[in-house]
PDB file of N, CA and C in Angstrom:
ATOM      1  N   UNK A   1      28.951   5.477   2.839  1.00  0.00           N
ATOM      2  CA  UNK A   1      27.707   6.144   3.086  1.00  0.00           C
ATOM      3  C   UNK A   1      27.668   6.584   4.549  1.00  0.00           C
ATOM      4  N   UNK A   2      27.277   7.463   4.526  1.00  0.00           N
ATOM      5  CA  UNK A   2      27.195   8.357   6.281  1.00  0.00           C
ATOM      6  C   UNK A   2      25.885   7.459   6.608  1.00  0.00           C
ATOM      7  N   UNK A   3      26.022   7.489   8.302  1.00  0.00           N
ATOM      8  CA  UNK A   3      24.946   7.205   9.255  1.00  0.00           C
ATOM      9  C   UNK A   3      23.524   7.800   8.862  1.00  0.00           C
ATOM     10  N   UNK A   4      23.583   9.304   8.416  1.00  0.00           N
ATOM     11  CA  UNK A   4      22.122   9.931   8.599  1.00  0.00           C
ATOM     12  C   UNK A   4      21.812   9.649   6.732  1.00  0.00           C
ATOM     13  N   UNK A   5      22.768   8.851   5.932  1.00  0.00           N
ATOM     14  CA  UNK A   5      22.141   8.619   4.913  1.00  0.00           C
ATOM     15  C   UNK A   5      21.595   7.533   4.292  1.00  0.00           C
ATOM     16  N   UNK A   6      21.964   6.731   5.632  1.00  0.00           N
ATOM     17  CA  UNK A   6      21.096   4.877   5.575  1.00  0.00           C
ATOM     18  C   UNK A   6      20.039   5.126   6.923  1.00  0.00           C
ATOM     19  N   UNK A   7      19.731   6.394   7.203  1.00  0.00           N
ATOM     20  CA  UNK A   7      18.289   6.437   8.041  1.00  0.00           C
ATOM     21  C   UNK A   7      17.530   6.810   7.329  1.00  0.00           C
ATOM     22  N   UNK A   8      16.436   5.821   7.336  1.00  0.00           N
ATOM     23  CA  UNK A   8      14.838   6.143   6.642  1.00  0.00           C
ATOM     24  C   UNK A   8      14.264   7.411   6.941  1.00  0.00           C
ATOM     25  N   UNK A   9      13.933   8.070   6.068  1.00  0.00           N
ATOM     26  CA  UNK A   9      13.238   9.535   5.961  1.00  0.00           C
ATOM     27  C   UNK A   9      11.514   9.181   5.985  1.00  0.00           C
ATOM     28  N   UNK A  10      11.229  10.526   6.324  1.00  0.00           N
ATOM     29  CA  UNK A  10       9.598   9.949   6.748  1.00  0.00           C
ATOM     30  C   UNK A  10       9.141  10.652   5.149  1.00  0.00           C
ATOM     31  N   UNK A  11       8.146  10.064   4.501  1.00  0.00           N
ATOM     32  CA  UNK A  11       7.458  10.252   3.351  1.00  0.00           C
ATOM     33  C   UNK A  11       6.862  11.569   3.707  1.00  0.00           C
ATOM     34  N   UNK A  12       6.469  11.832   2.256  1.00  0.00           N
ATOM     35  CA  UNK A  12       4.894  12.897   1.839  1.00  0.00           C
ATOM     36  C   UNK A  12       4.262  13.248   2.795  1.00  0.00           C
ATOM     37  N   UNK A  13       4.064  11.628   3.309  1.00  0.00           N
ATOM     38  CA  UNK A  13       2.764  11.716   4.779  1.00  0.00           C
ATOM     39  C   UNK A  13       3.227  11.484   5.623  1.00  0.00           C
ATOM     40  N   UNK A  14       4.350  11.938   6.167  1.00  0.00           N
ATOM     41  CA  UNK A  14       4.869  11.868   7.146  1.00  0.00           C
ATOM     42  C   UNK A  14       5.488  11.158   8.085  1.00  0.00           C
ATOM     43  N   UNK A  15       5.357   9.399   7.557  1.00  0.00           N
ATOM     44  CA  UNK A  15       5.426   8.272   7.813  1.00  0.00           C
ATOM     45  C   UNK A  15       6.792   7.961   7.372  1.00  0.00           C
ATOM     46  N   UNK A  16       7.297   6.524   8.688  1.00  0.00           N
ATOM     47  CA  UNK A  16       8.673   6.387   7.870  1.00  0.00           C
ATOM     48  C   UNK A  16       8.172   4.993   7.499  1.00  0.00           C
ATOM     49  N   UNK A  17       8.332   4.771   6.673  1.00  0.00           N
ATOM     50  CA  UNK A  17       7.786   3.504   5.629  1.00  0.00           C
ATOM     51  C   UNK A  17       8.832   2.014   5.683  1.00  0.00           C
ATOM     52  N   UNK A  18       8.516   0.988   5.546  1.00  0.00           N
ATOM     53  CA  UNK A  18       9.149  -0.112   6.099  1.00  0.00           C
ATOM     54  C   UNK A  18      10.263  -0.183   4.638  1.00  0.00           C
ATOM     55  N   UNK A  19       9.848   0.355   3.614  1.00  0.00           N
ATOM     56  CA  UNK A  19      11.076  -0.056   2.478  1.00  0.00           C
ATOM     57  C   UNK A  19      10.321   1.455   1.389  1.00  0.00           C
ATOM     58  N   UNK A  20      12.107   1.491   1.115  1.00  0.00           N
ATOM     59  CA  UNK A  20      11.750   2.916   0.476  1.00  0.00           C
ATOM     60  C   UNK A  20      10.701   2.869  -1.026  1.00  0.00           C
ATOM     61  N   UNK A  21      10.166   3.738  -1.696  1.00  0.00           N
ATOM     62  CA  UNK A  21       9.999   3.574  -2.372  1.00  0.00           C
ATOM     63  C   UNK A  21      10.860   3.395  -3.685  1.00  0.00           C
ATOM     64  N   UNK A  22       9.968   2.456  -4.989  1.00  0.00           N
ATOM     65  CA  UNK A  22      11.282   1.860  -5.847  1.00  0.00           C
ATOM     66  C   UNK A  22      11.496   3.444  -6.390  1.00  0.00           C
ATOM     67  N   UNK A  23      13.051   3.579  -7.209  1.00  0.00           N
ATOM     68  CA  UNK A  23      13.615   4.532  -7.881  1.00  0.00           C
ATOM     69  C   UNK A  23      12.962   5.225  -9.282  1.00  0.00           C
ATOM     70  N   UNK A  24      12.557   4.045  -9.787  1.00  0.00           N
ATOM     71  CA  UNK A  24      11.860   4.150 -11.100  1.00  0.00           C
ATOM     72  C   UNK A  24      10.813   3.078 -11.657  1.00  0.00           C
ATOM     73  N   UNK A  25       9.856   3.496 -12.332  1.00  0.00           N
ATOM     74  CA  UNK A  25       8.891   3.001 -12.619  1.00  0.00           C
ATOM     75  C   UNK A  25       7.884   3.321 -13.003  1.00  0.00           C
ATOM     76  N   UNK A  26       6.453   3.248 -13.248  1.00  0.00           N
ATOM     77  CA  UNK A  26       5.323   3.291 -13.666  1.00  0.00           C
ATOM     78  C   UNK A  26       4.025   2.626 -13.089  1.00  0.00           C
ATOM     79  N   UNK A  27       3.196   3.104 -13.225  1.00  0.00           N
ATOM     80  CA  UNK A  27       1.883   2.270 -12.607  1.00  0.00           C
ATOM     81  C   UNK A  27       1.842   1.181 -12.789  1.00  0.00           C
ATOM     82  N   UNK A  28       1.989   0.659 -14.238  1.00  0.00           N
ATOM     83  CA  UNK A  28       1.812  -1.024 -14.710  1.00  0.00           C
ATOM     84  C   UNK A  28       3.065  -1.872 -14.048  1.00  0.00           C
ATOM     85  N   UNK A  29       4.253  -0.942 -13.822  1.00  0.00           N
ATOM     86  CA  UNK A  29       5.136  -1.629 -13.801  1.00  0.00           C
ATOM     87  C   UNK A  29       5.230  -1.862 -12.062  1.00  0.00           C
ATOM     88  N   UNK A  30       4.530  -0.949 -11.253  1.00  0.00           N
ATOM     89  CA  UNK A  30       4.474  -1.178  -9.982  1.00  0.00           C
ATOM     90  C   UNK A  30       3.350  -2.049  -9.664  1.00  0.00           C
ATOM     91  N   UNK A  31       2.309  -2.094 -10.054  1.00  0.00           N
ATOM     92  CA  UNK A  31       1.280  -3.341 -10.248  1.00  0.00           C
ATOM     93  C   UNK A  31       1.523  -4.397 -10.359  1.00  0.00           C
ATOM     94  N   UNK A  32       2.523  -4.998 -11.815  1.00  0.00           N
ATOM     95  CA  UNK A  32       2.690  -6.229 -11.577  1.00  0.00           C
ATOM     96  C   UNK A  32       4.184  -6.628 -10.553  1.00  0.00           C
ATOM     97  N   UNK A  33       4.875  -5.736  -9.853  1.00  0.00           N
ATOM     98  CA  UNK A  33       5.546  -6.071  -9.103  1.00  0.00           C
ATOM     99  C   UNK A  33       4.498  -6.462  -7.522  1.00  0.00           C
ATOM    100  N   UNK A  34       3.667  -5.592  -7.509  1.00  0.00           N
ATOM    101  CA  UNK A  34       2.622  -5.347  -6.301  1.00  0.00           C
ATOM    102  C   UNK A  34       2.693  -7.085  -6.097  1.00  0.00           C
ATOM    103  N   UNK A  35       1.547  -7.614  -7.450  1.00  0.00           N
ATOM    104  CA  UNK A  35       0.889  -8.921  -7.629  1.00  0.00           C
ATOM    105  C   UNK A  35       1.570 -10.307  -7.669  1.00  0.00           C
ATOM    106  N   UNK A  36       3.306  -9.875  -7.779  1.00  0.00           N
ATOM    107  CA  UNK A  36       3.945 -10.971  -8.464  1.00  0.00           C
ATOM    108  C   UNK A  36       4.060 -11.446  -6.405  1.00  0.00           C
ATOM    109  N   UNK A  37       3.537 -12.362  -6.319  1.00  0.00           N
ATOM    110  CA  UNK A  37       3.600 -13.294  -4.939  1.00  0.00           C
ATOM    111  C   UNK A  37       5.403 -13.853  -5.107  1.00  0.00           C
ATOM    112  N   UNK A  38       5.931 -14.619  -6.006  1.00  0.00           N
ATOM    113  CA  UNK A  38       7.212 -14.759  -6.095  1.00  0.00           C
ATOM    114  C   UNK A  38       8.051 -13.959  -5.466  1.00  0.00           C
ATOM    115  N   UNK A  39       8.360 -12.891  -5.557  1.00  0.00           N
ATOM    116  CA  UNK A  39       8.991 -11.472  -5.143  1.00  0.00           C
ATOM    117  C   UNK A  39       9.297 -11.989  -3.729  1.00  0.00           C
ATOM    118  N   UNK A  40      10.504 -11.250  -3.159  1.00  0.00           N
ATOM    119  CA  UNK A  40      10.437 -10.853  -2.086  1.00  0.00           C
ATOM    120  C   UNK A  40       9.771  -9.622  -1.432  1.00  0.00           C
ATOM    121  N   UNK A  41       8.873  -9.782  -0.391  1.00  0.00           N
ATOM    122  CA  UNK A  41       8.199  -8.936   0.065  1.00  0.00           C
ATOM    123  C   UNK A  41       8.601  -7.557   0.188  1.00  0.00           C
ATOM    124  N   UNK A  42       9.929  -7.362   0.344  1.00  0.00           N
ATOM    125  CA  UNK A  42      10.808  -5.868   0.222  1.00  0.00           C
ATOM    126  C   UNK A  42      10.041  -5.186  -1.309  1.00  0.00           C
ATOM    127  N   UNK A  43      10.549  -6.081  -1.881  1.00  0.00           N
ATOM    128  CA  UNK A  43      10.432  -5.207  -3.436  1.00  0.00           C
ATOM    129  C   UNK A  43       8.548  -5.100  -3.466  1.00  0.00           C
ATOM    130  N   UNK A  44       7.923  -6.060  -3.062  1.00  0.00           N
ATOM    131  CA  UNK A  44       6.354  -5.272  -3.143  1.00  0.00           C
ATOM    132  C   UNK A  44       6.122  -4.089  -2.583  1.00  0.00           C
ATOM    133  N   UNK A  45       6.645  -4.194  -1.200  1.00  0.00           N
ATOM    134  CA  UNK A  45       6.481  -2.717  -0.340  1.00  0.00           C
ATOM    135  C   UNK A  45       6.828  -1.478  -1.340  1.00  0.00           C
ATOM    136  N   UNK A  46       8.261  -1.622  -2.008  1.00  0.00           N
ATOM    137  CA  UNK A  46       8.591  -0.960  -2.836  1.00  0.00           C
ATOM    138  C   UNK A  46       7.411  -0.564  -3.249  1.00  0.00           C
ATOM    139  N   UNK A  47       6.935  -1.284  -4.234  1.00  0.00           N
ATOM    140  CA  UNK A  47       5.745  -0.838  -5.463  1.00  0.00           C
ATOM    141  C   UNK A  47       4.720  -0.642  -4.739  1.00  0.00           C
ATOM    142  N   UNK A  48       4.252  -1.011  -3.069  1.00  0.00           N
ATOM    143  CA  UNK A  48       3.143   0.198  -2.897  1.00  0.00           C
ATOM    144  C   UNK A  48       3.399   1.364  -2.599  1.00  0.00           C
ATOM    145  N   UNK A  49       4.677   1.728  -1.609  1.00  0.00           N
ATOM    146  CA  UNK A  49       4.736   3.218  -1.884  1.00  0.00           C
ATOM    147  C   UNK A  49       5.315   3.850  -2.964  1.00  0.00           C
ATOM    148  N   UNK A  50       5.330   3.392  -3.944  1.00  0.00           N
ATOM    149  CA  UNK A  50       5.662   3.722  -5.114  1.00  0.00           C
ATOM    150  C   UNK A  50       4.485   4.343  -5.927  1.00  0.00           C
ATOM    151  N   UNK A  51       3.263   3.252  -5.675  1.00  0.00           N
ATOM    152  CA  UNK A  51       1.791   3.879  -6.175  1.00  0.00           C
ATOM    153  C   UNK A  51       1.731   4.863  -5.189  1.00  0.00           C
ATOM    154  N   UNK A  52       1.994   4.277  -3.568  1.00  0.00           N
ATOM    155  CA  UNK A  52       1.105   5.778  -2.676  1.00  0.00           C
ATOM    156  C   UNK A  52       1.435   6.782  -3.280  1.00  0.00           C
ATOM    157  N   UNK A  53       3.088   6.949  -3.734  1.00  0.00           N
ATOM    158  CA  UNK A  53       3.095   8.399  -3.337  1.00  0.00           C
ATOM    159  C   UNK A  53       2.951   8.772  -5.102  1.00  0.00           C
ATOM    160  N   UNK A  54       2.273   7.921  -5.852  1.00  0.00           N
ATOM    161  CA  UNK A  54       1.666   8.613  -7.230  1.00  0.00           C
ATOM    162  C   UNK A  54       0.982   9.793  -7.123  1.00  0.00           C
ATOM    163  N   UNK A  55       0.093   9.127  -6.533  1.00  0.00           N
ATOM    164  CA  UNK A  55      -1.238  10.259  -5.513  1.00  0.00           C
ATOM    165  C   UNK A  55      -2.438   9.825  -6.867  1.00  0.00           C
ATOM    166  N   UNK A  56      -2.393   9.194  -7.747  1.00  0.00           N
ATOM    167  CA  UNK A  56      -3.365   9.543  -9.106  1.00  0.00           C
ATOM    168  C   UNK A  56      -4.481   8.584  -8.650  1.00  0.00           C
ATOM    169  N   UNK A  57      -5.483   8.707  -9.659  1.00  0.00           N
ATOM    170  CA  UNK A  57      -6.648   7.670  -9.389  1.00  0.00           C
ATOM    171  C   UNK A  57      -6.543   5.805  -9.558  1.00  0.00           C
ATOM    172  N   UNK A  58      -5.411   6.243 -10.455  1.00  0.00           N
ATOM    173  CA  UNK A  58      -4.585   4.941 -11.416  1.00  0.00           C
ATOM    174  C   UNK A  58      -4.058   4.254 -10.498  1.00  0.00           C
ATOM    175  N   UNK A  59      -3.036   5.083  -9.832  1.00  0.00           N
ATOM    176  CA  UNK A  59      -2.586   4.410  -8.386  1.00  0.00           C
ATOM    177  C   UNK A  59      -3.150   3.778  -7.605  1.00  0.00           C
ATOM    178  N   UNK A  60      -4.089   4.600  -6.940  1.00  0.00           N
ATOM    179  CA  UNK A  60      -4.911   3.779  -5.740  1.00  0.00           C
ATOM    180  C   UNK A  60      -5.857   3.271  -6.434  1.00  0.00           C
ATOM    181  N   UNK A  61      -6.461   2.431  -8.037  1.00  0.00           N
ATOM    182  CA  UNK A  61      -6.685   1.735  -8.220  1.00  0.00           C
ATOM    183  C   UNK A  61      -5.990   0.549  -8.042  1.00  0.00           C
ATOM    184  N   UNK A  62      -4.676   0.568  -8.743  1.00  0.00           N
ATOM    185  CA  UNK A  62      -3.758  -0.603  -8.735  1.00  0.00           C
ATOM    186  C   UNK A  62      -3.643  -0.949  -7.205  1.00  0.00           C
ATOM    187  N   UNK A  63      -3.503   0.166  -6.341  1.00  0.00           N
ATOM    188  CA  UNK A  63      -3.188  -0.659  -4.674  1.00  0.00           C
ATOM    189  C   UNK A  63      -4.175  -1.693  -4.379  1.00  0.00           C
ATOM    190  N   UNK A  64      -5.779  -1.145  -4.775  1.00  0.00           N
ATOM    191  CA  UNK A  64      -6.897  -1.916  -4.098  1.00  0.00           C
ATOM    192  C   UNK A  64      -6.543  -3.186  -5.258  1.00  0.00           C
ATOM    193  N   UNK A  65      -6.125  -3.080  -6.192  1.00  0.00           N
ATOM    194  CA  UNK A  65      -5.851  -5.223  -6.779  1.00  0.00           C
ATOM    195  C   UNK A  65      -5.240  -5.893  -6.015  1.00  0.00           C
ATOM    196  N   UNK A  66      -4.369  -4.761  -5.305  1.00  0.00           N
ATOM    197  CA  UNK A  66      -3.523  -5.777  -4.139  1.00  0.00           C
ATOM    198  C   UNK A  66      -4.000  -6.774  -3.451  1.00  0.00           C
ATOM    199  N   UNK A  67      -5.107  -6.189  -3.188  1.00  0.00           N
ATOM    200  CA  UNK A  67      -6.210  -7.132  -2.097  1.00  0.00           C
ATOM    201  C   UNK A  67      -6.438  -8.742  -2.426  1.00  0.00           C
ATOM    202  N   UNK A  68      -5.971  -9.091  -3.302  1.00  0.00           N
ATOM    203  CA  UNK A  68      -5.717 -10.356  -3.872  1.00  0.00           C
ATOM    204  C   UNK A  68      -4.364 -11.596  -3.340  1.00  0.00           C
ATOM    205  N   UNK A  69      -3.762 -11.227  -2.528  1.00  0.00           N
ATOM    206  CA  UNK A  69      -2.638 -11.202  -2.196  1.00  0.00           C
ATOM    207  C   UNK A  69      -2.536 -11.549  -1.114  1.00  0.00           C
ATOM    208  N   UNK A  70      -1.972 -13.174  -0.831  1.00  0.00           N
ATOM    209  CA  UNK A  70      -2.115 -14.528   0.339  1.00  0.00           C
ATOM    210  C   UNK A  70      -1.588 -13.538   1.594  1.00  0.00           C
ATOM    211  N   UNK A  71      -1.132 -12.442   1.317  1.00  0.00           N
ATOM    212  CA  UNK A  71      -0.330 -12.240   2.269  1.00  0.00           C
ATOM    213  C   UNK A  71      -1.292 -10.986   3.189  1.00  0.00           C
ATOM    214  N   UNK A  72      -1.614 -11.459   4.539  1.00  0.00           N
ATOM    215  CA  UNK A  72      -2.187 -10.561   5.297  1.00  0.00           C
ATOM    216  C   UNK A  72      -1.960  -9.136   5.859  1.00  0.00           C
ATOM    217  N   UNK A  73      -0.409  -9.142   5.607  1.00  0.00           N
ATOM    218  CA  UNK A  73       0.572  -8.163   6.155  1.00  0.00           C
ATOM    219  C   UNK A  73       0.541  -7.023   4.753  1.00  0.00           C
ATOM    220  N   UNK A  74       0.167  -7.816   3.898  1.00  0.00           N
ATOM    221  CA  UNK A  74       0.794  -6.853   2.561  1.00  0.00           C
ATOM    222  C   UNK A  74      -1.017  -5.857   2.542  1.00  0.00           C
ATOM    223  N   UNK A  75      -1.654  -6.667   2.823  1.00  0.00           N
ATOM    224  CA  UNK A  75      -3.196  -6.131   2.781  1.00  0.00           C
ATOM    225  C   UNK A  75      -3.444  -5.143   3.726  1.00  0.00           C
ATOM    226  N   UNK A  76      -2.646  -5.275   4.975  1.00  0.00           N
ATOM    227  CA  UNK A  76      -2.901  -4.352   5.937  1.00  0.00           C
ATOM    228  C   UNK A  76      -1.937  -3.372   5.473  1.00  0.00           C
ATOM    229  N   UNK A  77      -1.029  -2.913   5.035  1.00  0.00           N
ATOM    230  CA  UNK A  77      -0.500  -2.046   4.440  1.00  0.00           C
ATOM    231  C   UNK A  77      -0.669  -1.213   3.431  1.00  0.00           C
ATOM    232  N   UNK A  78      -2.003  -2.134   2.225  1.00  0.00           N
ATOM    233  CA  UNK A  78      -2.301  -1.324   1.082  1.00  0.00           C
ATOM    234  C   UNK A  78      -3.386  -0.678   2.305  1.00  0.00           C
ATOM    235  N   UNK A  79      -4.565  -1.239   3.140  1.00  0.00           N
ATOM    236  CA  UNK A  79      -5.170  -0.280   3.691  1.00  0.00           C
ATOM    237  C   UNK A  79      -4.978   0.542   4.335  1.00  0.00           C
ATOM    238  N   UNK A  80      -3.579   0.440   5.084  1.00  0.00           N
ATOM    239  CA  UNK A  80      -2.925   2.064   5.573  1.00  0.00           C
ATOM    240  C   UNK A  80      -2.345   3.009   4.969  1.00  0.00           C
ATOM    241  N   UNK A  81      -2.066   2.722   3.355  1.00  0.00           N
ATOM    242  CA  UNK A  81      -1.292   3.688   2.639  1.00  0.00           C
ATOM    243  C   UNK A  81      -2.981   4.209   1.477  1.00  0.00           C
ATOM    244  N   UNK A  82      -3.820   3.195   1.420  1.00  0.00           N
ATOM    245  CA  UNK A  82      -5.178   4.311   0.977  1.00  0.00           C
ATOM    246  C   UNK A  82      -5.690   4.908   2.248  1.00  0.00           C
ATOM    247  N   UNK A  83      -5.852   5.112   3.351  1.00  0.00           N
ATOM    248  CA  UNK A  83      -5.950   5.909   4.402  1.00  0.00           C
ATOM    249  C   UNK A  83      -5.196   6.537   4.196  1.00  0.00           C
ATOM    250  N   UNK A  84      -3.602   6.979   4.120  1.00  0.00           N
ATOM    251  CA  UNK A  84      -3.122   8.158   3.716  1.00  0.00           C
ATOM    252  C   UNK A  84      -3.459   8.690   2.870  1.00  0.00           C
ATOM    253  N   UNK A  85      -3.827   7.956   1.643  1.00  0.00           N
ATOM    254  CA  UNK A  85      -4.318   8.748   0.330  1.00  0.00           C
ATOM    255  C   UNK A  85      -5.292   9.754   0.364  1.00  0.00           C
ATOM    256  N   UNK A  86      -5.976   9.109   1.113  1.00  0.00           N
ATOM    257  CA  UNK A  86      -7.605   9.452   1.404  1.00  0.00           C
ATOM    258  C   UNK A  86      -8.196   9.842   0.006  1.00  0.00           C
ATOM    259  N   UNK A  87      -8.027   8.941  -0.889  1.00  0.00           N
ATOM    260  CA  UNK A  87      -8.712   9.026  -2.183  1.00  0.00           C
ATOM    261  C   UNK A  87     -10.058   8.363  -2.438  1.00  0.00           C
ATOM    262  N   UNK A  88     -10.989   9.056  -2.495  1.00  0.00           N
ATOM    263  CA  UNK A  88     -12.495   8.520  -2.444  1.00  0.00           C
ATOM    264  C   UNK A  88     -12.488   7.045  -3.423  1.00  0.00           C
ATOM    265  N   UNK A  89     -11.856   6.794  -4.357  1.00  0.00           N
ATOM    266  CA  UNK A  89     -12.414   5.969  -5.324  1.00  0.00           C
ATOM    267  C   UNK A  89     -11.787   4.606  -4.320  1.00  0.00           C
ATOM    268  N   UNK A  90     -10.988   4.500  -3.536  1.00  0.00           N
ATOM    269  CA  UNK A  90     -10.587   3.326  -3.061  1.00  0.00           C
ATOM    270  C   UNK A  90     -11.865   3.016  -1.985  1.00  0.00           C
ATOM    271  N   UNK A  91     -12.846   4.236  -1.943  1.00  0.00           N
ATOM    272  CA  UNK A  91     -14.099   3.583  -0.677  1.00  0.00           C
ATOM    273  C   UNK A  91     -14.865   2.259  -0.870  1.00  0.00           C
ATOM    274  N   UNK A  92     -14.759   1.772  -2.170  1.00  0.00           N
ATOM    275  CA  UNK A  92     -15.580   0.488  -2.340  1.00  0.00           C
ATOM    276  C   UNK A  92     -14.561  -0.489  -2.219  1.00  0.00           C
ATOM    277  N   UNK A  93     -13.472  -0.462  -2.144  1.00  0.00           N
ATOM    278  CA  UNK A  93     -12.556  -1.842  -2.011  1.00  0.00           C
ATOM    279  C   UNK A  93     -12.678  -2.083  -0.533  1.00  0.00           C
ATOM    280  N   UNK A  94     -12.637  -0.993   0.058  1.00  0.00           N
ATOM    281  CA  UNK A  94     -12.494  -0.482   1.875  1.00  0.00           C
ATOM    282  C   UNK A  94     -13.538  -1.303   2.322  1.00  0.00           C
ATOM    283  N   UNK A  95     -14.919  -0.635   1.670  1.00  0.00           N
ATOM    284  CA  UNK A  95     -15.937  -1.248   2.565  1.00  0.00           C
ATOM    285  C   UNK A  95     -15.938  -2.713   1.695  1.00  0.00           C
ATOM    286  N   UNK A  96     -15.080  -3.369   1.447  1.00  0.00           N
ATOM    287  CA  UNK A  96     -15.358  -4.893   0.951  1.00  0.00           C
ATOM    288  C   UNK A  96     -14.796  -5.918   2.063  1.00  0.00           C
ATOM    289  N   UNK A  97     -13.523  -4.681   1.822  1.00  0.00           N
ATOM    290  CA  UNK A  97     -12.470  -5.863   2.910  1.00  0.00           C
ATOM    291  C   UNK A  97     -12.680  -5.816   4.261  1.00  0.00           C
ATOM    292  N   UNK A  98     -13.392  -4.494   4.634  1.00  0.00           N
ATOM    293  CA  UNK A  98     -14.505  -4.296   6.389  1.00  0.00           C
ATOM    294  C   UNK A  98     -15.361  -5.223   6.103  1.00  0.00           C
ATOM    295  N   UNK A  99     -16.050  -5.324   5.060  1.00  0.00           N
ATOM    296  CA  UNK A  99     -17.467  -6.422   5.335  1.00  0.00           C
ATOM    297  C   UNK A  99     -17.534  -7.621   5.606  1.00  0.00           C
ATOM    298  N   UNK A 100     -15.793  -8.135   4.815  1.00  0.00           N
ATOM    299  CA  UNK A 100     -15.433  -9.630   4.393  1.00  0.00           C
ATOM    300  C   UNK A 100     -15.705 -10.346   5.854  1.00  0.00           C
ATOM    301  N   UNK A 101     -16.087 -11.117   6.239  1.00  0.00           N
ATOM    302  CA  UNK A 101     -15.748 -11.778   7.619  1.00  0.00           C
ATOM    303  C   UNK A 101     -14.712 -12.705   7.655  1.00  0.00           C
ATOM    304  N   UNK A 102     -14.616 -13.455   6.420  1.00  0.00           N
ATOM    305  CA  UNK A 102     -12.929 -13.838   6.597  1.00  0.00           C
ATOM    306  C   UNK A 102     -12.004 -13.480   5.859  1.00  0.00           C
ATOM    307  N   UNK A 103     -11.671 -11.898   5.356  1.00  0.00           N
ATOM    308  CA  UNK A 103     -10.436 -11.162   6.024  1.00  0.00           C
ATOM    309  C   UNK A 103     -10.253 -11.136   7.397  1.00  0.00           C
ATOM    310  N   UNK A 104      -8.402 -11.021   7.831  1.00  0.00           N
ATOM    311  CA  UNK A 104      -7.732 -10.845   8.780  1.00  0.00           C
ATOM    312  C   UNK A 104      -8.478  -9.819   9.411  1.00  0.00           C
ATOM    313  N   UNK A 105      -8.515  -9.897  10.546  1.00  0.00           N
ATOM    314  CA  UNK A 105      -9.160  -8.536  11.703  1.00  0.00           C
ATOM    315  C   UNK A 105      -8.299  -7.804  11.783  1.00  0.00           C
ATOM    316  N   UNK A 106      -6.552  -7.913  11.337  1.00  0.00           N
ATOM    317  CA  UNK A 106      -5.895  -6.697  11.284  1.00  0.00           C
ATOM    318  C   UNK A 106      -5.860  -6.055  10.139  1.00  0.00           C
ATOM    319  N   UNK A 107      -6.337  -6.515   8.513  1.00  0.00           N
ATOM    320  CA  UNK A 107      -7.019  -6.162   7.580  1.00  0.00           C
ATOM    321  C   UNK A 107      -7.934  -5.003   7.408  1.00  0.00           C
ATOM    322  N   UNK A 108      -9.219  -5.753   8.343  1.00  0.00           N
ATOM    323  CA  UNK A 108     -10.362  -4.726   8.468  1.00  0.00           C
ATOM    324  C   UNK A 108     -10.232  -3.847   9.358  1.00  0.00           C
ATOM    325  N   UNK A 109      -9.316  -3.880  10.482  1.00  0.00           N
ATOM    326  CA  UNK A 109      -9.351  -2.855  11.184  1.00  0.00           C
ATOM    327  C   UNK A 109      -8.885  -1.813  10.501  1.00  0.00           C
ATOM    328  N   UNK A 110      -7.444  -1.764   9.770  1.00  0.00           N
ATOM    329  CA  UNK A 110      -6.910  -1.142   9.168  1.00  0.00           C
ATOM    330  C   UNK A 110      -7.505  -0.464   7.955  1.00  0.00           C
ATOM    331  N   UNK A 111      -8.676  -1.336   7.416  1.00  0.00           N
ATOM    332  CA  UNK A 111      -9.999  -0.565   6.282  1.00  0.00           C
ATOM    333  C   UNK A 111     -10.851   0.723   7.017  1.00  0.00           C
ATOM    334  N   UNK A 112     -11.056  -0.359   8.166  1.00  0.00           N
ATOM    335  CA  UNK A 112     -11.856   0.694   8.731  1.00  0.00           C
ATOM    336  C   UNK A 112     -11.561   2.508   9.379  1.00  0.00           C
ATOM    337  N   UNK A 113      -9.742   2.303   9.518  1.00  0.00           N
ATOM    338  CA  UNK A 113      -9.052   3.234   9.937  1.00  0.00           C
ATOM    339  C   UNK A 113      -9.116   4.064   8.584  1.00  0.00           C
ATOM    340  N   UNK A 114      -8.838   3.047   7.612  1.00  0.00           N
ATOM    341  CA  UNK A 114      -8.597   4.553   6.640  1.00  0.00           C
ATOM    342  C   UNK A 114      -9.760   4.618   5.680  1.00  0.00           C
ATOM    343  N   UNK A 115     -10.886   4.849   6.033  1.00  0.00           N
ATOM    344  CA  UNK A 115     -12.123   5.254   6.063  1.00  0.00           C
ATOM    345  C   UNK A 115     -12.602   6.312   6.613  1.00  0.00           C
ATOM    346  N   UNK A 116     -12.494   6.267   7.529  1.00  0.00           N
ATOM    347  CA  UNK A 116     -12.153   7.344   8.485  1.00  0.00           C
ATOM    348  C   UNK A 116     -11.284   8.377   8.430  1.00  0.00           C
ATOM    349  N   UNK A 117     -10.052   8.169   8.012  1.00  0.00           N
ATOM    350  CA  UNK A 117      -9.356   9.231   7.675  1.00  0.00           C
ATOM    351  C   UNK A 117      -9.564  10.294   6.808  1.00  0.00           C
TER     352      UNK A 117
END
């Protein structure tokens, strides 16, 4: 494999994303990879930009279940990839995880960013 073909390409949105999105799949099938805590964290990343770059309503439903998920890092990521979306229906998960007072403050900041967007 050449050098410029193990460098990460920047997505849709312009972003170069911490793990590519998976190859193949489906909404359900990127959901319960999203949820499965077992996983290594690589393969979740997978399945959120896998929903981001769905773009559907289905998608950035399944991202906001994410929000369930011990992991603080994985939460601040579904809220920067629905800020890219900028899909209205994710505004009530947004303003949940801004309101929460104990969500992570890098959580809500990151709600609050892509709210704004």
């Amino acid at each position: 494999m050449e050098e410029s073909e193990r460098k990460p390409q920047p997505s849709q949105y312009g972003s170069v994303d911490p793990a590519p999105p998976a190859n193949e799949g489906n909404v359900g099938r990127w959901l319960d990879i999203l949820q499965n805590e077992n996983l290594p964290m690589f393969e979740r990343m997978r399945a959120v930009f896998s929903l981001r770059n769905e773009r559907s309503d289905e998608a950035c439903l399944a991202l906001c279940q994410g929000f369930t998920s011990s992991s603080a890092l994985l939460r601040h990521e579904l809220a920067y990839v629905l800020g890219q979306m900028q899909n209205p229906v994710a505004l009530p998960t947004l303003t949940e995880r801004l309101a929460d007072p104990a969500e992570h403050v890098m959580v809500r900041h990151e709600a609050a960013e892509a709210m704004g967007a």
